[in-house]
C-alpha atoms as a PDB file:
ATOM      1  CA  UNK A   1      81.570 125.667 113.700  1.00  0.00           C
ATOM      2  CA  UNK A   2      78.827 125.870 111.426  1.00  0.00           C
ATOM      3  CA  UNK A   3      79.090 125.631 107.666  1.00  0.00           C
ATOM      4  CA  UNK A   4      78.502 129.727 106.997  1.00  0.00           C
ATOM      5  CA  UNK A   5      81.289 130.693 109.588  1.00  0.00           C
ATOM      6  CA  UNK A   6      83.601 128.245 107.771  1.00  0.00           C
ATOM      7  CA  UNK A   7      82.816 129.334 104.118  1.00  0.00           C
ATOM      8  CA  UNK A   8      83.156 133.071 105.545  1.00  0.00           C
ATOM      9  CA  UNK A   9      86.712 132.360 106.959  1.00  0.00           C
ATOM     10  CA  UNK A  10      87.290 130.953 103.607  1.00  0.00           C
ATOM     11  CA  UNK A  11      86.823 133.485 102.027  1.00  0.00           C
ATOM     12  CA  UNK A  12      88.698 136.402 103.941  1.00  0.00           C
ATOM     13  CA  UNK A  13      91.590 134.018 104.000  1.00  0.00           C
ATOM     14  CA  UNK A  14      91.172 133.677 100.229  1.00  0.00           C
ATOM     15  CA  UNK A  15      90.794 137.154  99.450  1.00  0.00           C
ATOM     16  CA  UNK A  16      93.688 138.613 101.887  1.00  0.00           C
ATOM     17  CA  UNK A  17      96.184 136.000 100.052  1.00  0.00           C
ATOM     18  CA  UNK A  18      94.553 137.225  96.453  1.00  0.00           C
ATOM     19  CA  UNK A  19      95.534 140.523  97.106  1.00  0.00           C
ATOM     20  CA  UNK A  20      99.006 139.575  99.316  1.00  0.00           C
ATOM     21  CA  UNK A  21     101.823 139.032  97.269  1.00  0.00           C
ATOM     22  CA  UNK A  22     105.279 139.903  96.933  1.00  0.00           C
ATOM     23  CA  UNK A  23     106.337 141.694  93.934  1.00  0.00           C
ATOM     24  CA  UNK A  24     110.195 142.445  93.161  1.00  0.00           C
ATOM     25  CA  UNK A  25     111.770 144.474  90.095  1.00  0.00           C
ATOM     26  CA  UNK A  26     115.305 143.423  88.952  1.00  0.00           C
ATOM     27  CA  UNK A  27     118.070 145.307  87.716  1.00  0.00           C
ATOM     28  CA  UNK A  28     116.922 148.472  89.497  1.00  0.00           C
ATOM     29  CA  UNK A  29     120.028 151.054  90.864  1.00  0.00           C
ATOM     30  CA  UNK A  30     120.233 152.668  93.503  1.00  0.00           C
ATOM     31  CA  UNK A  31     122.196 155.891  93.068  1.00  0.00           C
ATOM     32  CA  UNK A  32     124.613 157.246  96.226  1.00  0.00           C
ATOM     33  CA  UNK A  33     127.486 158.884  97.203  1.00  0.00           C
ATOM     34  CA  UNK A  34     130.191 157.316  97.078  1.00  0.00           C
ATOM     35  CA  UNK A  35     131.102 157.871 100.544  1.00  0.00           C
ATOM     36  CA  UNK A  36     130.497 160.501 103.323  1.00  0.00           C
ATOM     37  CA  UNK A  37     133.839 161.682 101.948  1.00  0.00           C
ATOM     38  CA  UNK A  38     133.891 161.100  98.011  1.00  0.00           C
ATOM     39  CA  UNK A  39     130.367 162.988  96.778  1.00  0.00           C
ATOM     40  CA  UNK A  40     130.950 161.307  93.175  1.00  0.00           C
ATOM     41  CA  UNK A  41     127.623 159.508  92.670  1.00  0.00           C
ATOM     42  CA  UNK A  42     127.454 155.659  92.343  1.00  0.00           C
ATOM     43  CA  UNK A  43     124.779 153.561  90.349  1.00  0.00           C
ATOM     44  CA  UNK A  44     124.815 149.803  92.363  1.00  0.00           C
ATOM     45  CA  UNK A  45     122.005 146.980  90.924  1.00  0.00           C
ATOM     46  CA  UNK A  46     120.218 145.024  92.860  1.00  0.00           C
ATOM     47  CA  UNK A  47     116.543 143.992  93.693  1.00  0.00           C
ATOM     48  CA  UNK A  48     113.637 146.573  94.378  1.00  0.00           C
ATOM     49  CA  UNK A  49     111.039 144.531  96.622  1.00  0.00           C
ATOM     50  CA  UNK A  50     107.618 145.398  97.543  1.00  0.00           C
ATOM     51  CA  UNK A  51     107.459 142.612 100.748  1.00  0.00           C
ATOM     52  CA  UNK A  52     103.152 142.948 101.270  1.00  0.00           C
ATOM     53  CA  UNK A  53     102.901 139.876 103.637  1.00  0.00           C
ATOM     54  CA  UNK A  54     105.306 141.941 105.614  1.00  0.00           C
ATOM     55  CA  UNK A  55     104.320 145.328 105.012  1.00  0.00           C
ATOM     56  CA  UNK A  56     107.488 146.189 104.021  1.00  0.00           C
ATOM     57  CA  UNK A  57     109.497 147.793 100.781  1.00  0.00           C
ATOM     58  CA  UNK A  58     113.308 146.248 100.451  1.00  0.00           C
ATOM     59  CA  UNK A  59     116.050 147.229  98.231  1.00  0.00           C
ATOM     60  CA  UNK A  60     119.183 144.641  98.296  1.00  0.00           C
ATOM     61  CA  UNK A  61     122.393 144.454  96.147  1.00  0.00           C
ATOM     62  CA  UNK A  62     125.460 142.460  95.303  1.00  0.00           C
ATOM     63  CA  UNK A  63     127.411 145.344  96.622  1.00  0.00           C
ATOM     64  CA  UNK A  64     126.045 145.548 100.050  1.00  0.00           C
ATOM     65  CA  UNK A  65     123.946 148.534  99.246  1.00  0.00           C
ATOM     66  CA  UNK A  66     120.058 147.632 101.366  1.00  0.00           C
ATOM     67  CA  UNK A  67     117.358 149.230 103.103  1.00  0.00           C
ATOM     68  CA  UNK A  68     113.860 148.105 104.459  1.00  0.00           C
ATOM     69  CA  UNK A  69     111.647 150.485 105.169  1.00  0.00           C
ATOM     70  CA  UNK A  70     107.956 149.441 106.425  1.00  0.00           C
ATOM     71  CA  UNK A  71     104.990 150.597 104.228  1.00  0.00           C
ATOM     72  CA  UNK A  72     104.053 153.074 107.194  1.00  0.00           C
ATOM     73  CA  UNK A  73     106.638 154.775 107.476  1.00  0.00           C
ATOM     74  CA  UNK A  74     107.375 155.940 103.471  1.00  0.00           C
ATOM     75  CA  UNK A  75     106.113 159.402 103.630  1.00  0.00           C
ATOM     76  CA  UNK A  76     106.560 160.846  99.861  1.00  0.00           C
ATOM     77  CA  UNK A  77     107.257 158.951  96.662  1.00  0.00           C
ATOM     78  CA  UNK A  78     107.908 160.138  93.397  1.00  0.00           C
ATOM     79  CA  UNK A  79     108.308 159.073  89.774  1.00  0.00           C
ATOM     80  CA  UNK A  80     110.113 161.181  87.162  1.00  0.00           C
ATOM     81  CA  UNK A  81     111.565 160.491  83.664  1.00  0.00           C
ATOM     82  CA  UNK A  82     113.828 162.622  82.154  1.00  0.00           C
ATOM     83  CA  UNK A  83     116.015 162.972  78.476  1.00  0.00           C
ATOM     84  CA  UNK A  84     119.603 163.449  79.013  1.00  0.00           C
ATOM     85  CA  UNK A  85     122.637 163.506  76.717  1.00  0.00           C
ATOM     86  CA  UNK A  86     125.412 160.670  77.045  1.00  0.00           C
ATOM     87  CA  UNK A  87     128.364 161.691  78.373  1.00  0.00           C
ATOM     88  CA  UNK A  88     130.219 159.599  75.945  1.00  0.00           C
ATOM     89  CA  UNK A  89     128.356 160.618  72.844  1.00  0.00           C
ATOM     90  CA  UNK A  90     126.270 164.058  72.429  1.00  0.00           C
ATOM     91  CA  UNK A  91     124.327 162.735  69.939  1.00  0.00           C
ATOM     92  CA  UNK A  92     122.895 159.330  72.198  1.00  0.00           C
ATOM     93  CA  UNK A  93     119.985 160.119  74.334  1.00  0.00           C
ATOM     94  CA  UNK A  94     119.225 158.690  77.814  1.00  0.00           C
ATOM     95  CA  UNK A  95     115.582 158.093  79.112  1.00  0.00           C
ATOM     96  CA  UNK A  96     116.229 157.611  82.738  1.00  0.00           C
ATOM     97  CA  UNK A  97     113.128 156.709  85.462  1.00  0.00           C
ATOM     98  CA  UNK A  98     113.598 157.763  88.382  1.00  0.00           C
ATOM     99  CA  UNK A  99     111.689 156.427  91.633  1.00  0.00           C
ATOM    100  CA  UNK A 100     112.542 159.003  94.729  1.00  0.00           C
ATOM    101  CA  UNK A 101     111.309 157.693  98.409  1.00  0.00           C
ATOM    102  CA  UNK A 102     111.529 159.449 101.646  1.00  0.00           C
ATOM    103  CA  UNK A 103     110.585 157.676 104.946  1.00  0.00           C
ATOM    104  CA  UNK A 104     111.073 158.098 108.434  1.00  0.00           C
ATOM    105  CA  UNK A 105     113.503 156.545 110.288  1.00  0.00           C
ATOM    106  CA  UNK A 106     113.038 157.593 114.195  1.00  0.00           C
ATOM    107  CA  UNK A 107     113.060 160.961 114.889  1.00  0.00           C
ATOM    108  CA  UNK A 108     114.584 161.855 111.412  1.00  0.00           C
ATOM    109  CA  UNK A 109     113.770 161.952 107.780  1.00  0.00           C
ATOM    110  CA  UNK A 110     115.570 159.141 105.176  1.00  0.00           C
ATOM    111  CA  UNK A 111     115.843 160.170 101.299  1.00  0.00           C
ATOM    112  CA  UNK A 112     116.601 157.095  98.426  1.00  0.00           C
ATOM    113  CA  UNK A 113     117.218 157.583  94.851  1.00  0.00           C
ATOM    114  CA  UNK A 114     116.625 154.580  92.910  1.00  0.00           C
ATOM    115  CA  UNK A 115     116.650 154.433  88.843  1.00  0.00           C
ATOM    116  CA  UNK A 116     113.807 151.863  87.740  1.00  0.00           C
ATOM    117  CA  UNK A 117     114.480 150.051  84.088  1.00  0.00           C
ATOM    118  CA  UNK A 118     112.107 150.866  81.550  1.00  0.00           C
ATOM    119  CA  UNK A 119     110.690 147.417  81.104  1.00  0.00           C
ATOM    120  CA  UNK A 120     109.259 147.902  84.718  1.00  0.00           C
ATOM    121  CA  UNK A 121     109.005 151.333  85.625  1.00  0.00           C
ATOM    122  CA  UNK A 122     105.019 151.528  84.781  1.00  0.00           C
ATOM    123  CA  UNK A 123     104.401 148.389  87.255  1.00  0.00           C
ATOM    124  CA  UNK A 124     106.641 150.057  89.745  1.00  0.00           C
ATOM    125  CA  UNK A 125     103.997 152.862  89.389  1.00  0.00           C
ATOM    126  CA  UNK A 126     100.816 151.008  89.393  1.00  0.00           C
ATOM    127  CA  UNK A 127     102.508 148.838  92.682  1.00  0.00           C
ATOM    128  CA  UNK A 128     102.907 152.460  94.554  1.00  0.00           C
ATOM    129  CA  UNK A 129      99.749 153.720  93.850  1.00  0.00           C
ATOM    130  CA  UNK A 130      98.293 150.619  94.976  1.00  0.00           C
ATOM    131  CA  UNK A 131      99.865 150.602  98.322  1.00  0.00           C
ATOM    132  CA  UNK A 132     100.820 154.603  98.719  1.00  0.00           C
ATOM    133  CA  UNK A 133      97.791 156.065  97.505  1.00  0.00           C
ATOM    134  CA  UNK A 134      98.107 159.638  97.426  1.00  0.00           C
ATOM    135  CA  UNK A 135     101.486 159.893  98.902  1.00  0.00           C
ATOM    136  CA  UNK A 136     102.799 159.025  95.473  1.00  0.00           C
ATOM    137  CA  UNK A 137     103.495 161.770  92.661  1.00  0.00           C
ATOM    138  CA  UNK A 138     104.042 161.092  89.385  1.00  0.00           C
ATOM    139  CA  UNK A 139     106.084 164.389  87.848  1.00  0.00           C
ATOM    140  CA  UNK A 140     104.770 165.115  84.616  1.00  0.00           C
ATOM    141  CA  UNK A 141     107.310 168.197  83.199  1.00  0.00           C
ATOM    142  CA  UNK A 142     106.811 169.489  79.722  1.00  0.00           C
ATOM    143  CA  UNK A 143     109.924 169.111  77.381  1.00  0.00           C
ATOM    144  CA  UNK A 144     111.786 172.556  76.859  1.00  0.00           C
ATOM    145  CA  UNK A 145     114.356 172.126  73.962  1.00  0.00           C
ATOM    146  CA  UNK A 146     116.554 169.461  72.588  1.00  0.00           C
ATOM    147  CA  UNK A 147     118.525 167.757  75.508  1.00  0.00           C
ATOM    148  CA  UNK A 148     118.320 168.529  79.298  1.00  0.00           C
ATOM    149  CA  UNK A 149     115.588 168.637  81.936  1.00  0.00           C
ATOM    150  CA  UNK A 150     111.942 168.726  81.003  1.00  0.00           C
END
């Protein structure tokens, strides 16, 4: 093999391992029913992973709640923030970042609901854009008011 073919090799293998990595966001919930029965919603942590090597996003947690879905197959995603008031106290606000996927899963449509920390939530958006393009939305609502939905 002559010198050129092996420094071109090289560098393809370089480059596709530059740009290959796997990047994963802690303490990211994914919110649920309870059950098929119980529609009270459910926040459960775990780990949000963007698998590139295997073309694949991953969500696992301590309570059993997972998915994988491969890149190809996430159809819509979409980031929204929103100002809330605590349940516990009127007077304490609540910034939550939201991450909303759908993908397809056979001959049907899946829907996820994750809540991204702050800490995170602009890589999280910069790591979708980078591998959704423009299948990603990032919902940018003007503020009406004190407290509620923007």
């Amino acid at each position: 093999m002559s010198k050129a073919a092996c420094l071109a090799i090289f560098f393809f293998l370089s480059i596709s391992l530059l740009f290959s990595e796997n990047t994963k966001f802690e303490g990211v919930k994914i919110r649920r029913h309870m059950s098929a029965e119980k529609r009270e919603l459910v926040d459960k942590t775990g780990v949000l992973s963007f698998e590139d090597d295997g073309q694949k996003l991953t969500f696992g947690s301590g309570a059993g709640d997972q998915f994988t879905i491969p890149y190809s197959d996430i159809t819509k995603v979409i980031f929204d923030r929103d100002t809330h008031g605590s349940a516990k106290m009127a007077s304490i606000h609540v910034h939550d970042r939201w991450l909303y996927l759908e993908y397809r899963q056979g001959d049907h449509s899946e829907k996820v609901l994750l809540v991204v920390p702050k800490a995170t939530y602009d890589q999280a958006i910069a790591k979708s854009q980078s591998l959704f393009g423009d299948r990603v939305t990032i919902a940018d609502y003007a503020e009406k008011g004190g407290v509620g939905r923007r």
